[in-house]
PDB file of N, CA and C in Angstrom:
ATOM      1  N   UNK A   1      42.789   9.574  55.797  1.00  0.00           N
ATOM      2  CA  UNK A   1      43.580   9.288  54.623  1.00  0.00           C
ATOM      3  C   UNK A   1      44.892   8.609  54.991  1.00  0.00           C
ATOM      4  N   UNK A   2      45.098   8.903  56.053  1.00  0.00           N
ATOM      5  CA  UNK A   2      46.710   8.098  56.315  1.00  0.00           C
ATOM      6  C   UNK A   2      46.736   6.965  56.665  1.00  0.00           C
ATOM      7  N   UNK A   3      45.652   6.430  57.172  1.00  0.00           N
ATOM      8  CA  UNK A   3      45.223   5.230  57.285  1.00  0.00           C
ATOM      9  C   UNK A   3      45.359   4.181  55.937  1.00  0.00           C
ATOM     10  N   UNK A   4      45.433   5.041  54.574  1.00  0.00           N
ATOM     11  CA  UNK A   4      45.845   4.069  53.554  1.00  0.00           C
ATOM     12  C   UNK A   4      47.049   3.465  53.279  1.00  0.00           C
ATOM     13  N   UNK A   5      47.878   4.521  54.382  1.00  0.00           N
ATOM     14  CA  UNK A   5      49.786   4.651  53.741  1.00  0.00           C
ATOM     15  C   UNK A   5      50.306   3.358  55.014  1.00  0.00           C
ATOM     16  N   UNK A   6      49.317   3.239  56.204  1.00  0.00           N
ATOM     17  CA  UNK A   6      50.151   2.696  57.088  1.00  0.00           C
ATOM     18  C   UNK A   6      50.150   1.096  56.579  1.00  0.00           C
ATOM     19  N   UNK A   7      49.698   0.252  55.985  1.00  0.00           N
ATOM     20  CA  UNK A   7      49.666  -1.221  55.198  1.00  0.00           C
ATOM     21  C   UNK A   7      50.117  -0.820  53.744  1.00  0.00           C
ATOM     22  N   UNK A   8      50.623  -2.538  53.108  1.00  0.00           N
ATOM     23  CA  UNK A   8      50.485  -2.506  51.832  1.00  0.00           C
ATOM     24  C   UNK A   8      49.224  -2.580  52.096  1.00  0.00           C
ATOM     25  N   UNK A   9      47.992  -3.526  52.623  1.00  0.00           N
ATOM     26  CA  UNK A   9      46.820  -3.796  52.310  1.00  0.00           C
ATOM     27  C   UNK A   9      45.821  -2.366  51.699  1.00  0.00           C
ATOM     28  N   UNK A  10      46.297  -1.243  52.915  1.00  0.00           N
ATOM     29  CA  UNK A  10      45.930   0.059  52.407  1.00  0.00           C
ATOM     30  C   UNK A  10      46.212   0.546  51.484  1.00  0.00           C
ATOM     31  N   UNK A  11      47.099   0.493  51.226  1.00  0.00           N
ATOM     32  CA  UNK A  11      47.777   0.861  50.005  1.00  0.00           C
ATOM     33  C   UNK A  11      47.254   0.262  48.743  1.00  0.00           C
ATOM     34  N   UNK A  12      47.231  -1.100  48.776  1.00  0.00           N
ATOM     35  CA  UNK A  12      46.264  -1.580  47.952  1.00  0.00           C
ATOM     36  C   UNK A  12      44.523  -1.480  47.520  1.00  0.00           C
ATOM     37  N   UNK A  13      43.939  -0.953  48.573  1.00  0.00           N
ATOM     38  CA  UNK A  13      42.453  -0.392  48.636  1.00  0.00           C
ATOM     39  C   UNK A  13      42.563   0.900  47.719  1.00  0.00           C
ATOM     40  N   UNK A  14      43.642   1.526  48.148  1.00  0.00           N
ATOM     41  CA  UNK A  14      43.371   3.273  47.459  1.00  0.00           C
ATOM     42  C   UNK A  14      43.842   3.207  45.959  1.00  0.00           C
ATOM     43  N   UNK A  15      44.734   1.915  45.731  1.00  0.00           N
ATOM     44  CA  UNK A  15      45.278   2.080  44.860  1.00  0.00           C
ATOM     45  C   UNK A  15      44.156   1.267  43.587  1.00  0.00           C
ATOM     46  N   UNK A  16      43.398   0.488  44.413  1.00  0.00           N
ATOM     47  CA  UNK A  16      42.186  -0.285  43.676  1.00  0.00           C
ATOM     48  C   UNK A  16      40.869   1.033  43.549  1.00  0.00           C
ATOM     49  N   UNK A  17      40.801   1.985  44.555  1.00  0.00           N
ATOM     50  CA  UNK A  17      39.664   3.025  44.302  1.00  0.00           C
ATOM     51  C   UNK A  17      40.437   3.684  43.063  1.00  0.00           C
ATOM     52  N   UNK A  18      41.655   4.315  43.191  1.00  0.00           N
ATOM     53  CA  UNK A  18      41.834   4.969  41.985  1.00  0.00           C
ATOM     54  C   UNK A  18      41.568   4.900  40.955  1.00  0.00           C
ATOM     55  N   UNK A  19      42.192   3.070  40.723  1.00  0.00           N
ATOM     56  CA  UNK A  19      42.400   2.587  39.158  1.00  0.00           C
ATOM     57  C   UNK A  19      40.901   2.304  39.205  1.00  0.00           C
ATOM     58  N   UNK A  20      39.765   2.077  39.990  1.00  0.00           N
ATOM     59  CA  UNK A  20      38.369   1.913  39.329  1.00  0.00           C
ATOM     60  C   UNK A  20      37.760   3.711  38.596  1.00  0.00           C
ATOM     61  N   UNK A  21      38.428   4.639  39.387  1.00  0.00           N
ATOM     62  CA  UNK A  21      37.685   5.512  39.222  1.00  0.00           C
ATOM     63  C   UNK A  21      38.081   6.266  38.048  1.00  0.00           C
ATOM     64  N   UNK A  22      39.437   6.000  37.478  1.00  0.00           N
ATOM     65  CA  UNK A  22      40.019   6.529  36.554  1.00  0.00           C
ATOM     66  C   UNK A  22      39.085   5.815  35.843  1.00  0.00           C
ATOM     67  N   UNK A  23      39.353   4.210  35.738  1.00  0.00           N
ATOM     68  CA  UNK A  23      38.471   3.350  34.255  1.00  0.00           C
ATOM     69  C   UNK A  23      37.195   3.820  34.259  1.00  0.00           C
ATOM     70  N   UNK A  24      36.044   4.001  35.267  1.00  0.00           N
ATOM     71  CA  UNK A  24      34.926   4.750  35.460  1.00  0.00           C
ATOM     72  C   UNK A  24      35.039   6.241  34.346  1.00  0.00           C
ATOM     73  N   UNK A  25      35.436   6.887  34.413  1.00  0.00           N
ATOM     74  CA  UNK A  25      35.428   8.537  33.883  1.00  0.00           C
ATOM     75  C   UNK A  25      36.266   7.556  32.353  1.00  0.00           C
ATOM     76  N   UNK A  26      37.215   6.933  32.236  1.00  0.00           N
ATOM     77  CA  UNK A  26      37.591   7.006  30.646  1.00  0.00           C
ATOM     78  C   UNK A  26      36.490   6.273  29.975  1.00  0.00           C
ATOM     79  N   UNK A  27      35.846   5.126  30.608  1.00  0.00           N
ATOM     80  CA  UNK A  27      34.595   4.243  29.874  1.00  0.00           C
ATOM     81  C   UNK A  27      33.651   5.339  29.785  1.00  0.00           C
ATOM     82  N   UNK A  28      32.842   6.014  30.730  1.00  0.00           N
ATOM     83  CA  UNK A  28      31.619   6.603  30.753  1.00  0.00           C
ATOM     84  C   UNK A  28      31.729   8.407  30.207  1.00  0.00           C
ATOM     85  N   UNK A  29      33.592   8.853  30.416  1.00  0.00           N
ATOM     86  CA  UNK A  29      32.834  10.378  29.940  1.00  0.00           C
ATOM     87  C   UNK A  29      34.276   9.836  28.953  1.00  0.00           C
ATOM     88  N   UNK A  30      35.632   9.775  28.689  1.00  0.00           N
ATOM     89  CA  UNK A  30      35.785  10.392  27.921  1.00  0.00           C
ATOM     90  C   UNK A  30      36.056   9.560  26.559  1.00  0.00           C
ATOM     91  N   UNK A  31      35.601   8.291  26.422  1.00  0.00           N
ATOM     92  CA  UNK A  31      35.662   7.582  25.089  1.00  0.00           C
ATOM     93  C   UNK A  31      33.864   7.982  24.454  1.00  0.00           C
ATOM     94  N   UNK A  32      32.926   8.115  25.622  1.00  0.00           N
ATOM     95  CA  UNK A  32      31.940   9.060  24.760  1.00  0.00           C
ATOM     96  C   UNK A  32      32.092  10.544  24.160  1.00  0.00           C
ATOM     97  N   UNK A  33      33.337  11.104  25.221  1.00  0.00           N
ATOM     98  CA  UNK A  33      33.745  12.585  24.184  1.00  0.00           C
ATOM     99  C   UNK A  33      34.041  12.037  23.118  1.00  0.00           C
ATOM    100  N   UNK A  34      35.219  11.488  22.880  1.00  0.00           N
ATOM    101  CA  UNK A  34      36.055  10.875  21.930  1.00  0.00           C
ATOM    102  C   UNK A  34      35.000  10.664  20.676  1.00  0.00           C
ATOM    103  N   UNK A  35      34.173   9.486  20.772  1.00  0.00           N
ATOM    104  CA  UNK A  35      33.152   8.941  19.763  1.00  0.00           C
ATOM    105  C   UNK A  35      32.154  10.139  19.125  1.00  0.00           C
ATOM    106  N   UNK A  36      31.827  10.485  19.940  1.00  0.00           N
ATOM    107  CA  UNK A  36      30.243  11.132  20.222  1.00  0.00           C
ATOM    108  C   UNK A  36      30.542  12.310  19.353  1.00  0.00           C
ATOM    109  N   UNK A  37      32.156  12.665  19.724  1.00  0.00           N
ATOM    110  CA  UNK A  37      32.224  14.298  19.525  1.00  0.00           C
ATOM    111  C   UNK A  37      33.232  15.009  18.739  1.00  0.00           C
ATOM    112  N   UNK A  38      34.424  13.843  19.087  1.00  0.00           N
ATOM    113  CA  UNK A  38      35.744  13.740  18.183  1.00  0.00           C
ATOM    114  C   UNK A  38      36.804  14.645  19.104  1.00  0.00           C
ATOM    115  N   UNK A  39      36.523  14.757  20.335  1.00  0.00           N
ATOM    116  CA  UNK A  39      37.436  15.502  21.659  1.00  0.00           C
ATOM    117  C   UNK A  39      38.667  14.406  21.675  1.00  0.00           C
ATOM    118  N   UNK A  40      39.224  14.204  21.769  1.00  0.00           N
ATOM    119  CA  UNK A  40      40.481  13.366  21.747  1.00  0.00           C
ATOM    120  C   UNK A  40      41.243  13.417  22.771  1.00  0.00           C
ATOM    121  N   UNK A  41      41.491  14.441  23.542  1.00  0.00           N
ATOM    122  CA  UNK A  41      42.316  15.332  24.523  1.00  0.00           C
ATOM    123  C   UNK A  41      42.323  14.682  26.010  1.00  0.00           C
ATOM    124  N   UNK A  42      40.851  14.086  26.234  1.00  0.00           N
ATOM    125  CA  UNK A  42      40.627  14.200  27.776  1.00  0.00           C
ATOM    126  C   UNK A  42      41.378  12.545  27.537  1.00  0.00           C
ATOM    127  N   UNK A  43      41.072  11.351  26.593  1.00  0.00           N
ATOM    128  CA  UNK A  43      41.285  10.236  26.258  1.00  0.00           C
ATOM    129  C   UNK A  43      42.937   9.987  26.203  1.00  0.00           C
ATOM    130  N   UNK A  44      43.367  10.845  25.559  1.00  0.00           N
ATOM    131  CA  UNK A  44      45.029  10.920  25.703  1.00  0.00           C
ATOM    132  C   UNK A  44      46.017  11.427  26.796  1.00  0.00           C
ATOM    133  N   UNK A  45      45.287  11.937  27.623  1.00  0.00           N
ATOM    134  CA  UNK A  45      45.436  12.566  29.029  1.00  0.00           C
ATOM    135  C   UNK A  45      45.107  11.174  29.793  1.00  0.00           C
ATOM    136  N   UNK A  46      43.845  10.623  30.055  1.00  0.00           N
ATOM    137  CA  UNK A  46      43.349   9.773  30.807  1.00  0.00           C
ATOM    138  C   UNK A  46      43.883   8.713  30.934  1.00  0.00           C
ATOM    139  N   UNK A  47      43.854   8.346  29.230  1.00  0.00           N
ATOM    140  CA  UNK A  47      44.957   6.821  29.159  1.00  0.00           C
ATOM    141  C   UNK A  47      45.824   6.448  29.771  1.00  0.00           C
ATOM    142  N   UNK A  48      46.681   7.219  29.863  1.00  0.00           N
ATOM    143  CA  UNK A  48      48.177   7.038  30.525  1.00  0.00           C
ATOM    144  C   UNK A  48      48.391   6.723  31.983  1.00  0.00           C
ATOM    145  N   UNK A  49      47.396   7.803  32.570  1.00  0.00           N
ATOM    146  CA  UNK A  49      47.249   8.116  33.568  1.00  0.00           C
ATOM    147  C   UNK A  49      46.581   6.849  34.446  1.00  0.00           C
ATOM    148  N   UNK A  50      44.960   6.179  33.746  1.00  0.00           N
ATOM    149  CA  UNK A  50      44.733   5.065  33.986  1.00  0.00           C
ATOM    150  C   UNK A  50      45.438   3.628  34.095  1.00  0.00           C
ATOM    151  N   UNK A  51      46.682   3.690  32.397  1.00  0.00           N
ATOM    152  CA  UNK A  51      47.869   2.452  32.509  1.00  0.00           C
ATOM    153  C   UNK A  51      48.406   2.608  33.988  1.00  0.00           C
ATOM    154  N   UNK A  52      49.079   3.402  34.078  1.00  0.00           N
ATOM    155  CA  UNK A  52      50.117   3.568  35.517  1.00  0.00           C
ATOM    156  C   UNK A  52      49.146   3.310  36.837  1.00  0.00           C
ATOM    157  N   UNK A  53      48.365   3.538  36.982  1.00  0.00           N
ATOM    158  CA  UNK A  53      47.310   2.894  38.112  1.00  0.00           C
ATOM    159  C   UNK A  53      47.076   1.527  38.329  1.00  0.00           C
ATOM    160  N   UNK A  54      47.037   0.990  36.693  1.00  0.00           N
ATOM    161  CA  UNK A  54      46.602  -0.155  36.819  1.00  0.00           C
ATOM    162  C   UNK A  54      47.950  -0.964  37.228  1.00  0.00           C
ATOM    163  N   UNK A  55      48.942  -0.417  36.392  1.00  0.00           N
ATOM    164  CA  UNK A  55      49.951  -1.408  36.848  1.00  0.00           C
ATOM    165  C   UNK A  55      50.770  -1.525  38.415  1.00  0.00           C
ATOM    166  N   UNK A  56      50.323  -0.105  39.072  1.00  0.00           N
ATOM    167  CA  UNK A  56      51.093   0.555  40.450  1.00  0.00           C
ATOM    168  C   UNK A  56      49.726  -1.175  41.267  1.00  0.00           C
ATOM    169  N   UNK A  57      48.602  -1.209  40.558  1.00  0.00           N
ATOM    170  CA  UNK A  57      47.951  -2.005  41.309  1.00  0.00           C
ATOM    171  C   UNK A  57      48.444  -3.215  41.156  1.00  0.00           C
ATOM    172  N   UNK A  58      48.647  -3.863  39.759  1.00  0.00           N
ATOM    173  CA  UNK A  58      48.926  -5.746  39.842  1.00  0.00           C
ATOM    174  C   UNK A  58      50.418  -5.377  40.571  1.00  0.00           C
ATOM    175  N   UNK A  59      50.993  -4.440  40.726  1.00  0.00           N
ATOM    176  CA  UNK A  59      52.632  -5.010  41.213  1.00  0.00           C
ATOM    177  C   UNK A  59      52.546  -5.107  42.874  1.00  0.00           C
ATOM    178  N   UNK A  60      51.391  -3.537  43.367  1.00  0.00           N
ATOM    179  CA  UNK A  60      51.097  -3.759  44.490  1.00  0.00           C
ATOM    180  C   UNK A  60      50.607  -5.151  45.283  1.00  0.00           C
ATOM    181  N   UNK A  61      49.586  -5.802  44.196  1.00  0.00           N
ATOM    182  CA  UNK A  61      48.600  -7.321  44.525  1.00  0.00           C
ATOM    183  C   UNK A  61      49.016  -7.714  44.699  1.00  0.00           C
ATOM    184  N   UNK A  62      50.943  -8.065  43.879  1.00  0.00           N
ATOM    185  CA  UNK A  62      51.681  -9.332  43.557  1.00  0.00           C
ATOM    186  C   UNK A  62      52.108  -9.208  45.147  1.00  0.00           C
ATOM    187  N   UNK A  63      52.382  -8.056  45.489  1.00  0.00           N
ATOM    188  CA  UNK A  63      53.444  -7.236  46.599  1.00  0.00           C
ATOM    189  C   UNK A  63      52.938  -8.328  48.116  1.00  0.00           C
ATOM    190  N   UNK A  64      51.357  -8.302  48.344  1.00  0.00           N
ATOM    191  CA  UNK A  64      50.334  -8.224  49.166  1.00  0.00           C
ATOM    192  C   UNK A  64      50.276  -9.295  49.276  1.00  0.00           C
ATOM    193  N   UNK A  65      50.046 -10.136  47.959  1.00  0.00           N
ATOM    194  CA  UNK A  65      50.132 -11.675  48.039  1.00  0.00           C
ATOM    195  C   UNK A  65      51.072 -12.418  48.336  1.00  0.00           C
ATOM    196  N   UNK A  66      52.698 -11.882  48.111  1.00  0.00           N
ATOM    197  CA  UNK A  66      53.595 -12.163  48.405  1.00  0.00           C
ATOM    198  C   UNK A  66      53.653 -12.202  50.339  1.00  0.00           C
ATOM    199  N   UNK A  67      53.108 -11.219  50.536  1.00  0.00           N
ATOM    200  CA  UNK A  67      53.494 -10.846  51.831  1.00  0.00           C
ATOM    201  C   UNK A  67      52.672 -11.546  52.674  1.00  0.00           C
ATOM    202  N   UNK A  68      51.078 -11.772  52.503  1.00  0.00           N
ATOM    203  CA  UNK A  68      50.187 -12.344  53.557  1.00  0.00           C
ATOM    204  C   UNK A  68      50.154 -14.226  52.600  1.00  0.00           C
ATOM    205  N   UNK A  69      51.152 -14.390  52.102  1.00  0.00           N
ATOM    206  CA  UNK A  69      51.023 -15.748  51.488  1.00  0.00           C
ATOM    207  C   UNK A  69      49.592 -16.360  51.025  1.00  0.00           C
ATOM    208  N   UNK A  70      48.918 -15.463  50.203  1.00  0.00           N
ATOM    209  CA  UNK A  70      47.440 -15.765  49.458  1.00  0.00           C
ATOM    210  C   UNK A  70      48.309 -17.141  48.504  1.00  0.00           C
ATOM    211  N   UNK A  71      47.520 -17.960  48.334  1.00  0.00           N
ATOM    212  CA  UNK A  71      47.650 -18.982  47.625  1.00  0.00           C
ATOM    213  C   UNK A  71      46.410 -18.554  46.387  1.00  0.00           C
ATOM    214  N   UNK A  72      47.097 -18.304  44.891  1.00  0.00           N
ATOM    215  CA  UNK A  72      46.318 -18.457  43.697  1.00  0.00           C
ATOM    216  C   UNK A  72      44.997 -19.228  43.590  1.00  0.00           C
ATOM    217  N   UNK A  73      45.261 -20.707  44.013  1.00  0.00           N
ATOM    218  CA  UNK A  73      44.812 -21.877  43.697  1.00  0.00           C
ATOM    219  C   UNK A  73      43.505 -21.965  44.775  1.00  0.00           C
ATOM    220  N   UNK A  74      43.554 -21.235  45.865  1.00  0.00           N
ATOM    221  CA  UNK A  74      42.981 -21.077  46.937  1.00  0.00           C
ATOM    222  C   UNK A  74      42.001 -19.998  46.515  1.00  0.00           C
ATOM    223  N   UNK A  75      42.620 -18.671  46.370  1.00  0.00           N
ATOM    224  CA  UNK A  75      41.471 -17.988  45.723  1.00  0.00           C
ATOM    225  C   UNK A  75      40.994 -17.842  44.603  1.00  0.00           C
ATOM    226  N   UNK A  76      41.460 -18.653  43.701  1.00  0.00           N
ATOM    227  CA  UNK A  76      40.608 -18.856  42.611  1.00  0.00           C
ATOM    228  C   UNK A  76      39.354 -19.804  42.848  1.00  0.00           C
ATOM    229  N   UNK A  77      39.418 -20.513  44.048  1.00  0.00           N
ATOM    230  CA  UNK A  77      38.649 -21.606  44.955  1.00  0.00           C
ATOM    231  C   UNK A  77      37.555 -20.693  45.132  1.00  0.00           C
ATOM    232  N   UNK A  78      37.547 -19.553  45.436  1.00  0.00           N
ATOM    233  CA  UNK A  78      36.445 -18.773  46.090  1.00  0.00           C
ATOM    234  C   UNK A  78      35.548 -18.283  45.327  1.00  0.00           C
ATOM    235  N   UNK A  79      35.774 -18.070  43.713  1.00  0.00           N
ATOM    236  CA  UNK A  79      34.998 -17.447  42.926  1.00  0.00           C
ATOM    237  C   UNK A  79      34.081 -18.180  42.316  1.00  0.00           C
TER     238      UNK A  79
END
């Protein structure tokens, strides 16, 4: 695990597992509580929790890209 803290790059991996795994559990369990069932709780808990991940990630990306000089134009080349 400490192996994530010693790079931004690491830092950026754990911080990309999180924010997938949070969006994973709010898409698949708790907007089907929500719909399915009318649970509201786990969705208003999750939300928040998922925003701040996502954003700890684009500021981290910006951070990463800044630092190893990724060119936009370059990797948008790759997709």
């Amino acid at each position: 695990m400490t192996k994530f803290f010693n790079s931004n790059i690491g830092r950026l991996r754990l911080l990309a597992i999180l924010e997938g795994l949070t969006l994973l559990v709010l898409v698949f369990v708790s907007v089907p509580l929500k719909h399915a069932f009318g649970v509201t709780q786990l969705s208003s808990i999750l939300g928040p929790i998922h925003g701040i991940f996502f954003l700890l990630f684009v500021f981290n990306t910006i951070s990463v890209a800044t630092e190893y000089e990724w060119s936009l134009i370059k990797q948008l080349g790759k997709c």
